[in-house]
N, C-alpha and C. Protein backbone atom coordinates (compact mmCIF):
# COMPACT_ATOMS: atom_id res chain seq x y z
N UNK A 1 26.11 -5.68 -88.70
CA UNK A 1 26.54 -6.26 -87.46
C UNK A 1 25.31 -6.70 -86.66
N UNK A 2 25.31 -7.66 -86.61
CA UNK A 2 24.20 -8.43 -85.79
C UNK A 2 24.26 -8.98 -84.34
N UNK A 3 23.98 -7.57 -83.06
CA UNK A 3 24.29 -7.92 -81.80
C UNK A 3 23.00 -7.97 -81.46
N UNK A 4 23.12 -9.19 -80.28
CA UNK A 4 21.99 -9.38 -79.78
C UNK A 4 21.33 -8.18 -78.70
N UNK A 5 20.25 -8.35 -78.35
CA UNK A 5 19.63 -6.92 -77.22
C UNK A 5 20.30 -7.33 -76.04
N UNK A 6 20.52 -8.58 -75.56
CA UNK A 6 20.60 -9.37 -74.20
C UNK A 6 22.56 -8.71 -74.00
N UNK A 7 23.16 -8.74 -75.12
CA UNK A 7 24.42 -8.28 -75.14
C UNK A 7 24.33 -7.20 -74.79
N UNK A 8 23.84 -6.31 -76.17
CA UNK A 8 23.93 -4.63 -75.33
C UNK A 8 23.59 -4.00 -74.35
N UNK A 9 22.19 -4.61 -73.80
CA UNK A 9 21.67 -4.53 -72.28
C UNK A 9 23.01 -4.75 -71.34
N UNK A 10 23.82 -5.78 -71.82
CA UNK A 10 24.28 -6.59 -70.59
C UNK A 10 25.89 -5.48 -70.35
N UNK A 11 26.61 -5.19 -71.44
CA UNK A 11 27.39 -3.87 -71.87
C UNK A 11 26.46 -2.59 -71.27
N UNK A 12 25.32 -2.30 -70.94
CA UNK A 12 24.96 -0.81 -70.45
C UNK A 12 25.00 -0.86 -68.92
N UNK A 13 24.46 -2.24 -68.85
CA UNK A 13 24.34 -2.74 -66.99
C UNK A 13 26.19 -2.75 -66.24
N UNK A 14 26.81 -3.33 -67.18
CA UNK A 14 28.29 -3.19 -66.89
C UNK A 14 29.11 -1.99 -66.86
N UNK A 15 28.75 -0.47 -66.93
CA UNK A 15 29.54 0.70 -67.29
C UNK A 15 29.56 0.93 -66.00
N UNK A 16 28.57 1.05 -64.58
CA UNK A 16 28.94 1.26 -63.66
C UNK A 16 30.68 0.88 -63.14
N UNK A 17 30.12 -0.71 -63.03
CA UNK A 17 31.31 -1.31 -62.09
C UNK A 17 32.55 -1.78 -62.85
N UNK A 18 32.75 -1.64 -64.45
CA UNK A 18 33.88 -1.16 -65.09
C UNK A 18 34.47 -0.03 -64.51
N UNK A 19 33.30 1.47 -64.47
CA UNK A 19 33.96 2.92 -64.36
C UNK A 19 34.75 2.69 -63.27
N UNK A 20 34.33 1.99 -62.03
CA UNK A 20 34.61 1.79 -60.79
C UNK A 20 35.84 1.15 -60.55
N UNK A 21 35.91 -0.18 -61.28
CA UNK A 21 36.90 -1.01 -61.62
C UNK A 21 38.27 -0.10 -62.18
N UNK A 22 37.82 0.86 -63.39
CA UNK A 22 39.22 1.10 -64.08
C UNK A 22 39.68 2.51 -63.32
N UNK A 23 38.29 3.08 -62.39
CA UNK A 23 39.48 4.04 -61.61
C UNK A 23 39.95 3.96 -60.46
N UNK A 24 39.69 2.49 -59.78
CA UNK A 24 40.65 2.06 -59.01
C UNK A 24 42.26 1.50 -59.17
N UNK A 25 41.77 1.38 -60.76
CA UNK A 25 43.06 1.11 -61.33
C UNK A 25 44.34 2.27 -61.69
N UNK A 26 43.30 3.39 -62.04
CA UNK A 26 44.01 4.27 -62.77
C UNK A 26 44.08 5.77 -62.20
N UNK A 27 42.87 6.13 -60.93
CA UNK A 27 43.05 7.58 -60.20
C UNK A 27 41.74 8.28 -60.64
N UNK A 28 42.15 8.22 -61.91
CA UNK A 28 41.89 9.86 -62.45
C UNK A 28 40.28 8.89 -63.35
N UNK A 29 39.40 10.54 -62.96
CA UNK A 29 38.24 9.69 -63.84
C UNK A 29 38.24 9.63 -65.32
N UNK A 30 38.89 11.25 -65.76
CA UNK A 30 38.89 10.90 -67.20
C UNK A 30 39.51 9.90 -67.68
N UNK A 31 40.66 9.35 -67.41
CA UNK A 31 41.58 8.48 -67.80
C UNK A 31 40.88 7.00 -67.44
N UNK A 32 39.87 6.67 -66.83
CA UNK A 32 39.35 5.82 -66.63
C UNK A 32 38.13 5.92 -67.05
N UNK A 33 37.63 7.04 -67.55
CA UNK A 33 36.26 6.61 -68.70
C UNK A 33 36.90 6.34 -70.53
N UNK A 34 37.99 7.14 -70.09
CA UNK A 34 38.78 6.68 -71.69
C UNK A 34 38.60 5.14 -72.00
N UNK A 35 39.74 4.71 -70.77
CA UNK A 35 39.83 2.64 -70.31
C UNK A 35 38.32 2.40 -70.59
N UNK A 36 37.32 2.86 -69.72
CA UNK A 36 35.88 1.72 -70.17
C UNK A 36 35.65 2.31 -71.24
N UNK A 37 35.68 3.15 -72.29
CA UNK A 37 35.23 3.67 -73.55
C UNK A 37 36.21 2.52 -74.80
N UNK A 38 37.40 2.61 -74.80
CA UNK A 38 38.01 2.04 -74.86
C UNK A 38 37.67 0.63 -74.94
N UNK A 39 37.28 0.07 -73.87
CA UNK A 39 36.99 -2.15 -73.11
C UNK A 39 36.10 -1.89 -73.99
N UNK A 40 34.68 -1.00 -74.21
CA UNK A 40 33.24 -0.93 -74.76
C UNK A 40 33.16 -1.31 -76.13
N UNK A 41 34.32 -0.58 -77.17
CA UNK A 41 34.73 -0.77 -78.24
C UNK A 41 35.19 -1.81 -78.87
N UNK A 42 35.90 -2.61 -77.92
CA UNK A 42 36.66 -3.75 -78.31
C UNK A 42 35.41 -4.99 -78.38
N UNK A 43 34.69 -4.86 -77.13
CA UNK A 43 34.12 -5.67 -76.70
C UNK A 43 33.07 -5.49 -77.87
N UNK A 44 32.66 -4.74 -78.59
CA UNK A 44 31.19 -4.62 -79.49
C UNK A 44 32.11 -4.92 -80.56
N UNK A 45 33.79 -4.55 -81.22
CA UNK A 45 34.00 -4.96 -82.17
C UNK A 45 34.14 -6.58 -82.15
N UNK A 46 34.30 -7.02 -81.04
CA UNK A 46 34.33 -8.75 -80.81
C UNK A 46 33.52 -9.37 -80.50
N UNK A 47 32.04 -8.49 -80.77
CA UNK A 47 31.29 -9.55 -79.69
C UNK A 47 31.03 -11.21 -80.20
N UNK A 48 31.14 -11.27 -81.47
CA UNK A 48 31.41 -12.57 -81.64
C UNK A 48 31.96 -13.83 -81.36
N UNK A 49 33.12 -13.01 -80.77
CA UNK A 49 33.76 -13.98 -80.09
C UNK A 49 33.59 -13.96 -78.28
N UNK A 50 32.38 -13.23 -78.13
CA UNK A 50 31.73 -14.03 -76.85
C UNK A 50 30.82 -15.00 -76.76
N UNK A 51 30.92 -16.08 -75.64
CA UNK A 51 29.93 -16.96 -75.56
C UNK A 51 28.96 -17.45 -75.14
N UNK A 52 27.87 -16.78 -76.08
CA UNK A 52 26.43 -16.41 -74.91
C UNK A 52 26.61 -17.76 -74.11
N UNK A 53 25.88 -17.16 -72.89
CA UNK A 53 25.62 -17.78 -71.54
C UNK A 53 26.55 -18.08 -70.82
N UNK A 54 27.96 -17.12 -71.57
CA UNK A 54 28.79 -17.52 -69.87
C UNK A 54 29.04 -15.94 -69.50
N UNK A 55 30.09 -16.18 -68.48
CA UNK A 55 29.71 -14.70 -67.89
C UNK A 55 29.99 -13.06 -68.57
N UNK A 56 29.08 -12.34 -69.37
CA UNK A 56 29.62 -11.56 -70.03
C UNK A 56 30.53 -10.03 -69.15
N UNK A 57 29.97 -10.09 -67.90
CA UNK A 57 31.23 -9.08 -66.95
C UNK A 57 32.42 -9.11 -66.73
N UNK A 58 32.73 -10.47 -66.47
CA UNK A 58 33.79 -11.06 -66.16
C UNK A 58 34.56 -10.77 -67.83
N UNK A 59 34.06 -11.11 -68.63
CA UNK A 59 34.48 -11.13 -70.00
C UNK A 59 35.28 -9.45 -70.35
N UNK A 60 34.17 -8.99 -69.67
CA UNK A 60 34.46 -7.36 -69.96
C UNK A 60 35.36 -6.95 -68.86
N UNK A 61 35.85 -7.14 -68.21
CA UNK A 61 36.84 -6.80 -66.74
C UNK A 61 38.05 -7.54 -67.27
N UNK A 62 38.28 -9.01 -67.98
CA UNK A 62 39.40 -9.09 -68.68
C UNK A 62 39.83 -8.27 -70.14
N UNK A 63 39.12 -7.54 -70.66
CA UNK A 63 39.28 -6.37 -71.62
C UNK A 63 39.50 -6.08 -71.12
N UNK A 64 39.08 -5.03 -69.97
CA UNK A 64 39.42 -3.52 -69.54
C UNK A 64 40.78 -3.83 -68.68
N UNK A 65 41.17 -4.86 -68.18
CA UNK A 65 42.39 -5.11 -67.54
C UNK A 65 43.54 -5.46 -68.54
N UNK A 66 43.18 -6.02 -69.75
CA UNK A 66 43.97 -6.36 -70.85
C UNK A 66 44.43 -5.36 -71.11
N UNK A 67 43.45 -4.27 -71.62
CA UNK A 67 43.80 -3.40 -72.17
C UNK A 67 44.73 -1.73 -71.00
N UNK A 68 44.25 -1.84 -70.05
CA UNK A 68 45.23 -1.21 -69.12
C UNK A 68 46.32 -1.34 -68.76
N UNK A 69 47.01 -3.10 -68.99
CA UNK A 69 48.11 -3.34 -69.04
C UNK A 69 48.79 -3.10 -70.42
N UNK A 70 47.79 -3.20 -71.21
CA UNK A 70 48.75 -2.53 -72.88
C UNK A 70 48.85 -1.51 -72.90
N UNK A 71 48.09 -0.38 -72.09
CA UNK A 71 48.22 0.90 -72.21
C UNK A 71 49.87 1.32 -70.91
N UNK A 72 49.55 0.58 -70.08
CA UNK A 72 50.91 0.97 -68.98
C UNK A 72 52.00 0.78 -69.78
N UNK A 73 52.43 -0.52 -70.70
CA UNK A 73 53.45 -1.13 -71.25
C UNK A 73 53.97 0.15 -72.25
N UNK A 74 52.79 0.24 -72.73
CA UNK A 74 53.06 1.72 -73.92
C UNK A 74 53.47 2.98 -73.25
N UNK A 75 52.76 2.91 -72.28
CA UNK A 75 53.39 4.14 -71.41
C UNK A 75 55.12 4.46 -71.14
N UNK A 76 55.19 3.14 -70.69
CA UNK A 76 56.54 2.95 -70.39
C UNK A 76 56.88 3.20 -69.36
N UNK A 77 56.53 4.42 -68.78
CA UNK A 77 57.19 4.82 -66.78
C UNK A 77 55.81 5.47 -66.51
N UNK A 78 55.66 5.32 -64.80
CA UNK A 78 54.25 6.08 -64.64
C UNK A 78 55.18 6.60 -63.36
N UNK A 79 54.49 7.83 -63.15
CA UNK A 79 54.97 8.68 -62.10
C UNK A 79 54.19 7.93 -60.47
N UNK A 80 55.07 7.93 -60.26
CA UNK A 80 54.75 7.23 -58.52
C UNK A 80 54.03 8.48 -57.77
N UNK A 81 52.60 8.31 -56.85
CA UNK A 81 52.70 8.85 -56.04
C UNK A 81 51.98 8.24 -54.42
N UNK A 82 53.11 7.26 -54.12
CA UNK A 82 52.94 6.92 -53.07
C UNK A 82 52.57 7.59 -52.15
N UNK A 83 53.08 9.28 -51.37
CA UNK A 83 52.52 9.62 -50.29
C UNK A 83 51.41 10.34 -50.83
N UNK A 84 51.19 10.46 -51.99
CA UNK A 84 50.11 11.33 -52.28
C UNK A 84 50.24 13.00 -52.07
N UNK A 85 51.66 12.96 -52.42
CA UNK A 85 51.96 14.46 -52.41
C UNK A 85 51.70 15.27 -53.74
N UNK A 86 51.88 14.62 -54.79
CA UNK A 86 51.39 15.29 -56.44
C UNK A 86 49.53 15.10 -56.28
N UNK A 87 48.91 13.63 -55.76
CA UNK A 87 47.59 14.20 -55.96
C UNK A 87 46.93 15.12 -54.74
N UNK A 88 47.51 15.75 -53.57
CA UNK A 88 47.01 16.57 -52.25
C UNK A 88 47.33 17.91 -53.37
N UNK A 89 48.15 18.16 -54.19
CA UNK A 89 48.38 19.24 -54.69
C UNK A 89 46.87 19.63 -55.80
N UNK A 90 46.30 18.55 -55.82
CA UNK A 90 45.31 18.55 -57.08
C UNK A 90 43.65 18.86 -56.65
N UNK A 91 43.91 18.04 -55.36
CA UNK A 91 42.65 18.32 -54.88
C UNK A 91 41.86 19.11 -53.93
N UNK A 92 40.96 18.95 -53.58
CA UNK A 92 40.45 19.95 -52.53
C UNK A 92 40.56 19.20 -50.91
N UNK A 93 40.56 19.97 -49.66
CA UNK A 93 40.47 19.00 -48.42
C UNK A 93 38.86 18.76 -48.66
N UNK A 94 38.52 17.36 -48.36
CA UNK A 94 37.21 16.65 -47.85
C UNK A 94 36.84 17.40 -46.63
N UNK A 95 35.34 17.32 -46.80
CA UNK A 95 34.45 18.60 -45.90
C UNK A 95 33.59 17.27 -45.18
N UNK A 96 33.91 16.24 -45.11
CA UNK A 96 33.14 15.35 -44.50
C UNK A 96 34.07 13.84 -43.97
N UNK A 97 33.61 13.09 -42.81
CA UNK A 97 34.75 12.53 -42.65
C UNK A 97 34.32 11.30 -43.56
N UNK A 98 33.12 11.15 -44.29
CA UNK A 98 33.48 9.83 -45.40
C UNK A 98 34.75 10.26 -46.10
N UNK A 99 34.55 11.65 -46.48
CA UNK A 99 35.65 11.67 -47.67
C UNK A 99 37.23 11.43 -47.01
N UNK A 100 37.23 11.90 -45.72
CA UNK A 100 38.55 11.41 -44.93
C UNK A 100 39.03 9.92 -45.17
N UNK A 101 37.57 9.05 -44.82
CA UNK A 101 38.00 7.77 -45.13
C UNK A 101 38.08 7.40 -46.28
N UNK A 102 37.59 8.01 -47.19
CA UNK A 102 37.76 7.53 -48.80
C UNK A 102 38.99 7.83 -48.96
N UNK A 103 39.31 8.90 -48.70
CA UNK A 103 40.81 9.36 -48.71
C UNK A 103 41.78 8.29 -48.44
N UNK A 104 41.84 8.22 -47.25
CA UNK A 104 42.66 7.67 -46.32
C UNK A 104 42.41 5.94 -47.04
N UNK A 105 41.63 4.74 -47.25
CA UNK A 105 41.29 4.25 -48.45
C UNK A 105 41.87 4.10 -49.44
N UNK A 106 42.06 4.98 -50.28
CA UNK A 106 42.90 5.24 -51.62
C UNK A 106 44.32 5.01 -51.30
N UNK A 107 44.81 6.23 -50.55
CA UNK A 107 45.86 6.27 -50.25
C UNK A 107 46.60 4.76 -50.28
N UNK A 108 45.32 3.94 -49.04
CA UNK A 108 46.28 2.72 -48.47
C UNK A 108 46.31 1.69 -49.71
N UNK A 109 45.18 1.65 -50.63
CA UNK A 109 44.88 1.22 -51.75
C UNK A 109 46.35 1.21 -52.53
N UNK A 110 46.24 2.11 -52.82
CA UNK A 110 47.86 2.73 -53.75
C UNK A 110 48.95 2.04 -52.99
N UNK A 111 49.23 2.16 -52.29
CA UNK A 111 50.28 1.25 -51.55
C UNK A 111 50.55 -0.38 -51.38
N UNK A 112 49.48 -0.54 -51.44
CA UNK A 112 49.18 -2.47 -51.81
C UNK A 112 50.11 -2.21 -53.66
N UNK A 113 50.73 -3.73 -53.83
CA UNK A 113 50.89 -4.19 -54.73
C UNK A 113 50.29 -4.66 -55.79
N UNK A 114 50.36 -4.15 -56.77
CA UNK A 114 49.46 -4.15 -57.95
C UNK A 114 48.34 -5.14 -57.71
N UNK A 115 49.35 -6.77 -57.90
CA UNK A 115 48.88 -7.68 -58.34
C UNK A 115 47.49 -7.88 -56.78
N UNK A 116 48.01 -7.39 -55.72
CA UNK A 116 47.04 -7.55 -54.36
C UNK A 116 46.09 -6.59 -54.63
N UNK A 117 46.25 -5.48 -55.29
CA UNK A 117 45.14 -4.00 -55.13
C UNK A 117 43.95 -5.28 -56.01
N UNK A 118 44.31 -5.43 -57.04
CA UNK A 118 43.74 -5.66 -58.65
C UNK A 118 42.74 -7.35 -57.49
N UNK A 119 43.18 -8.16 -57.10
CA UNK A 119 42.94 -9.42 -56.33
C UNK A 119 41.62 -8.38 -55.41
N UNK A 120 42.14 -7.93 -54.38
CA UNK A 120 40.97 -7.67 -53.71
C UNK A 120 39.96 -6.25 -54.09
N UNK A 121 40.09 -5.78 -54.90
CA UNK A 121 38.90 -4.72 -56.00
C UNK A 121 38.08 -5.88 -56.68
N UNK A 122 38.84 -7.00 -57.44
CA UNK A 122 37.46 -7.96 -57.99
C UNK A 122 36.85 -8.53 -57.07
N UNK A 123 37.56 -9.24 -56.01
CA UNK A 123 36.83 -9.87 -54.91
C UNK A 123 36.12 -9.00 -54.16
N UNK A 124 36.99 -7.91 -53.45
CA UNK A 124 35.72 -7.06 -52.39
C UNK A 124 34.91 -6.15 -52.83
N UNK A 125 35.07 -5.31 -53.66
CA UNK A 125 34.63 -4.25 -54.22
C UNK A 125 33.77 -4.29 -55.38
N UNK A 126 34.06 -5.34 -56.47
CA UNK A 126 33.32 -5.63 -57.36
C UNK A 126 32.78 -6.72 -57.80
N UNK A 127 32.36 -7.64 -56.52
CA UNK A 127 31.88 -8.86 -55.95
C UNK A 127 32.31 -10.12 -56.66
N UNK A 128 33.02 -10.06 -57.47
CA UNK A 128 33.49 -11.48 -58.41
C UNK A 128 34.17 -12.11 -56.86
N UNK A 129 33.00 -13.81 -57.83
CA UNK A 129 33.87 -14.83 -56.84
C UNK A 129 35.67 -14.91 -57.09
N UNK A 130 36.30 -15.63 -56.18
CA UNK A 130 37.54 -15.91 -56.11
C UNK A 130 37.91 -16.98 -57.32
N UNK A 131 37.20 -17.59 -57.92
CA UNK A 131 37.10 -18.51 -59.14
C UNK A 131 37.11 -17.69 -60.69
N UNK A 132 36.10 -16.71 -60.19
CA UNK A 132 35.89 -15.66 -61.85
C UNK A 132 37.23 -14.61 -61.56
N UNK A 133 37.45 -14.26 -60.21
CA UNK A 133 38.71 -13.40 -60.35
C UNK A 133 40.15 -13.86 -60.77
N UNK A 134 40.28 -14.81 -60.78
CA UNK A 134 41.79 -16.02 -61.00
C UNK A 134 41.24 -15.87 -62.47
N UNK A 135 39.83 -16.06 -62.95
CA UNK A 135 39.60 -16.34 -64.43
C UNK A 135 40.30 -15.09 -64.74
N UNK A 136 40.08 -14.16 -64.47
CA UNK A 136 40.36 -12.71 -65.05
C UNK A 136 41.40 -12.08 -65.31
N UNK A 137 42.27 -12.50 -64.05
CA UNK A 137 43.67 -12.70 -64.01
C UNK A 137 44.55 -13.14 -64.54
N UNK A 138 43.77 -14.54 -64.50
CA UNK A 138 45.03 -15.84 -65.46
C UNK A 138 45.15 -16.41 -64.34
N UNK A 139 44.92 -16.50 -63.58
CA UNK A 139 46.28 -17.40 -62.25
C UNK A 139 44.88 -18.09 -61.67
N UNK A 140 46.23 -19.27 -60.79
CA UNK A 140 45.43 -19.98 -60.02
C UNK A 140 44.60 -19.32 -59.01
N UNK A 141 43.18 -20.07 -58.53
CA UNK A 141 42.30 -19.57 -57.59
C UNK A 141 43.19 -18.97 -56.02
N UNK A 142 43.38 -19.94 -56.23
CA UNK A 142 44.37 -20.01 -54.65
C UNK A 142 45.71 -18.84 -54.45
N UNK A 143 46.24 -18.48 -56.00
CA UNK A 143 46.75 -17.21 -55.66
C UNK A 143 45.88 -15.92 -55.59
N UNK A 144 44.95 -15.81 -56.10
CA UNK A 144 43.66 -14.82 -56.15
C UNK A 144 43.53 -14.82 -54.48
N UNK A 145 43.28 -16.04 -53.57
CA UNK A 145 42.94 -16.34 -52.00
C UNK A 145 44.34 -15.51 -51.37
N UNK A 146 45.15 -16.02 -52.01
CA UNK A 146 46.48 -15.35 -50.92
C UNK A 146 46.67 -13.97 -51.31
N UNK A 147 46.36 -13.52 -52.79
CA UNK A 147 46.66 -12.02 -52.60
C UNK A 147 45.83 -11.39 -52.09
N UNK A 148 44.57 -12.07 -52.28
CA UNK A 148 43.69 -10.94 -51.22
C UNK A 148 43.64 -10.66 -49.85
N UNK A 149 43.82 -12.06 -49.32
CA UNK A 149 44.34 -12.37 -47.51
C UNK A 149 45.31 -10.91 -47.25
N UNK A 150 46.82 -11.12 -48.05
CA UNK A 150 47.65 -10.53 -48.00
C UNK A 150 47.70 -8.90 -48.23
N UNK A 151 46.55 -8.72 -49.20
CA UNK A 151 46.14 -7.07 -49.03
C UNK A 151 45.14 -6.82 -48.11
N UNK A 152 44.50 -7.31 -47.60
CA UNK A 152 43.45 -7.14 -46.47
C UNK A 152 44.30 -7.37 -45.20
N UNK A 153 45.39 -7.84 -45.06
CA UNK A 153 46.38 -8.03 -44.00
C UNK A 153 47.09 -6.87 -43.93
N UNK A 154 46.90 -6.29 -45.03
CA UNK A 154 47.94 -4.66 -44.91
C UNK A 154 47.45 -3.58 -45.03
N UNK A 155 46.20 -3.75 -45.45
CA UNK A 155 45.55 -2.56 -45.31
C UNK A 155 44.74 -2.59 -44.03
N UNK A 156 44.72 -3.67 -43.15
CA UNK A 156 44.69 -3.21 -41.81
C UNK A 156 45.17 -2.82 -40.82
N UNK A 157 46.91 -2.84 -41.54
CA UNK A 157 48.32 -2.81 -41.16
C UNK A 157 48.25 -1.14 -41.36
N UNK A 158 47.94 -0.87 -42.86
CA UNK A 158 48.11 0.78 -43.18
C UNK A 158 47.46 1.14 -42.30
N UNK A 159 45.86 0.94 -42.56
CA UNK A 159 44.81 1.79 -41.34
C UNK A 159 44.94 1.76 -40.13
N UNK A 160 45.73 1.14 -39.90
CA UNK A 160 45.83 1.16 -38.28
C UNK A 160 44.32 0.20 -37.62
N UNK A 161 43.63 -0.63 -38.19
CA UNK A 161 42.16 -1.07 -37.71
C UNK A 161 43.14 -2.40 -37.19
N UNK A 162 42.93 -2.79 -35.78
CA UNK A 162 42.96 -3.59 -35.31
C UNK A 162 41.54 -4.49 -34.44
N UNK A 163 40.44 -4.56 -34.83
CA UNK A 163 39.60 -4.82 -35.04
C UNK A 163 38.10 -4.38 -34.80
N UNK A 164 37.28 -5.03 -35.40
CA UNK A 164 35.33 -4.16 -35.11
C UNK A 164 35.23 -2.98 -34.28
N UNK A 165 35.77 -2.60 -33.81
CA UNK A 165 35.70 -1.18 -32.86
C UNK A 165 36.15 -0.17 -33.55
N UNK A 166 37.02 -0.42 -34.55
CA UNK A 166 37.78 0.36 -35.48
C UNK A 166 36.77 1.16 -36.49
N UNK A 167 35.91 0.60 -36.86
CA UNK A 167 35.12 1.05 -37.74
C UNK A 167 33.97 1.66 -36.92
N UNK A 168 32.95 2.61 -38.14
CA UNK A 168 32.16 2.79 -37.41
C UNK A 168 32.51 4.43 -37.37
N UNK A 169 31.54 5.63 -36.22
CA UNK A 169 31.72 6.47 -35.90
C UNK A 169 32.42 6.75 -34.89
N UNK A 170 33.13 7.61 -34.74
CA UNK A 170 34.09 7.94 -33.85
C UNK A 170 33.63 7.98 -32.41
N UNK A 171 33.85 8.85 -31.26
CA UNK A 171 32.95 9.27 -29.89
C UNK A 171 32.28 10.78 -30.20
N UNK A 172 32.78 11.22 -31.35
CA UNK A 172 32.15 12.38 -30.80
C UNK A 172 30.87 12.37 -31.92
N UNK A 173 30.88 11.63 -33.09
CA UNK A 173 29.55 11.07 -33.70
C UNK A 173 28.78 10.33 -33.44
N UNK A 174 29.11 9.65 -32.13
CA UNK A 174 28.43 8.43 -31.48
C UNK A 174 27.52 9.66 -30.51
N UNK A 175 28.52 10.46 -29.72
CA UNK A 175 27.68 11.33 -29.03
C UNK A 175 26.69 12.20 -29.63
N UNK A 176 27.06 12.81 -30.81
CA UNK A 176 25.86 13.48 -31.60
C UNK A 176 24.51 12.40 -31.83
N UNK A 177 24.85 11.36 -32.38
CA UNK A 177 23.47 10.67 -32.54
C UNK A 177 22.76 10.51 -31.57
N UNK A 178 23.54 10.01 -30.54
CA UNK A 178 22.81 9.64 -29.24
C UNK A 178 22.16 10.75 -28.23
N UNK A 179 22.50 12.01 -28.50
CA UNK A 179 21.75 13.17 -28.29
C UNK A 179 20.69 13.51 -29.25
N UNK A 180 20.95 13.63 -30.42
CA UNK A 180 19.92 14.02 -31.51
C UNK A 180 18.90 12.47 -30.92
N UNK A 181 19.26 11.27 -31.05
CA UNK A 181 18.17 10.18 -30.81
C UNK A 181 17.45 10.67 -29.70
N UNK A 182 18.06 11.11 -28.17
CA UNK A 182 17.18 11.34 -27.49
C UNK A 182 16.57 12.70 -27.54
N UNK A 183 16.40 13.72 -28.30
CA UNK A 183 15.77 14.66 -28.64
C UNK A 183 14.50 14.36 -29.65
N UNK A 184 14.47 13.50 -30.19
CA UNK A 184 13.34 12.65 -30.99
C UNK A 184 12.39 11.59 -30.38
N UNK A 185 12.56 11.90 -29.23
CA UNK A 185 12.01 10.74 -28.19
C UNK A 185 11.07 11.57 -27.37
């Protein structure tokens, strides 16, 4: 088997934002290093049929999405957990308020519609233009534009963020810094 270095380099640089990619898809990490273990395989048994110099990430994000939808189909039913009452049973409470917001995040994540979660994770999260994400998809650019509008319209709807003030530290972390700042002065 004769793979080039520029390939396998380009497959080691990609395991991050696959891992990232398939457990936004899927929750759970094992079950989403399976998915990129899984995309990794396919992709080295095919690499032939990639075409140096076009985009080999993008290439690998339609595997790992190919293949997550063959794995759901096989599945057949997946257990819903919209309020997040089966995974609060699994985990520990967050000791920090990132993890609140990561939390809180997910949650609203899970609640978007597939086809909107999957639209704005390539666009916001795992920087593909709106052109390579429609590639990835299958669909037109312009539905890639509206599902993402449309999940970024509701997950400001879930979070309750009605705008720039929303984010950020709260008052009583605003007050800690601004004491600790003037104690350093």
């Amino acid at each position: 088997m004769n793979v080039s270095q520029e390939f396998r380099d380009g497959l080691l640089a990609a395991i991050p934002s696959l891992r990232a990619f398939a457990f936004s898809l899927i929750g759970r990490s094992d079950r989403a290093d399976d998915l990129v273990q899984e995309t990794l395989t396919k992709a080295w048994a095919h690499h032939s049929s990639f075409q140096a110099g076009t985009n080999l990430r993008a290439w690998l994000y339609t595997i790992l999405r190919n293949e997550f939808y063959s794995q759901m189909r096989k599945k057949g039913r997946e257990v819903e957990d919209v309020d997040g009452a089966y995974s609060r049973n699994l985990g520990v409470h967050p000791e920090q308020h990132g993890h609140v917001d990561m939390t809180d995040m997910r949650t609203a994540l899970n609640q978007l519609p597939a086809d909107q979660r999957e639209a704005l994770l390539l666009v916001a999260a795992s920087g593909f233009s709106y052109e390579e994400a429609a590639d990835i998809c299958q669909v037109a650019m312009g539905t890639i534009k509206s599902r993402v509008n449309r999940a970024r319209n509701r997950l400001a709807e879930i979070l309750k963020i009605e705008g720039e003030g929303d984010f950020g530290p709260d008052a009583t972390v605003e007050a800690v810094i601004s004491q600790s700042a003037g104690l350093r002065k």
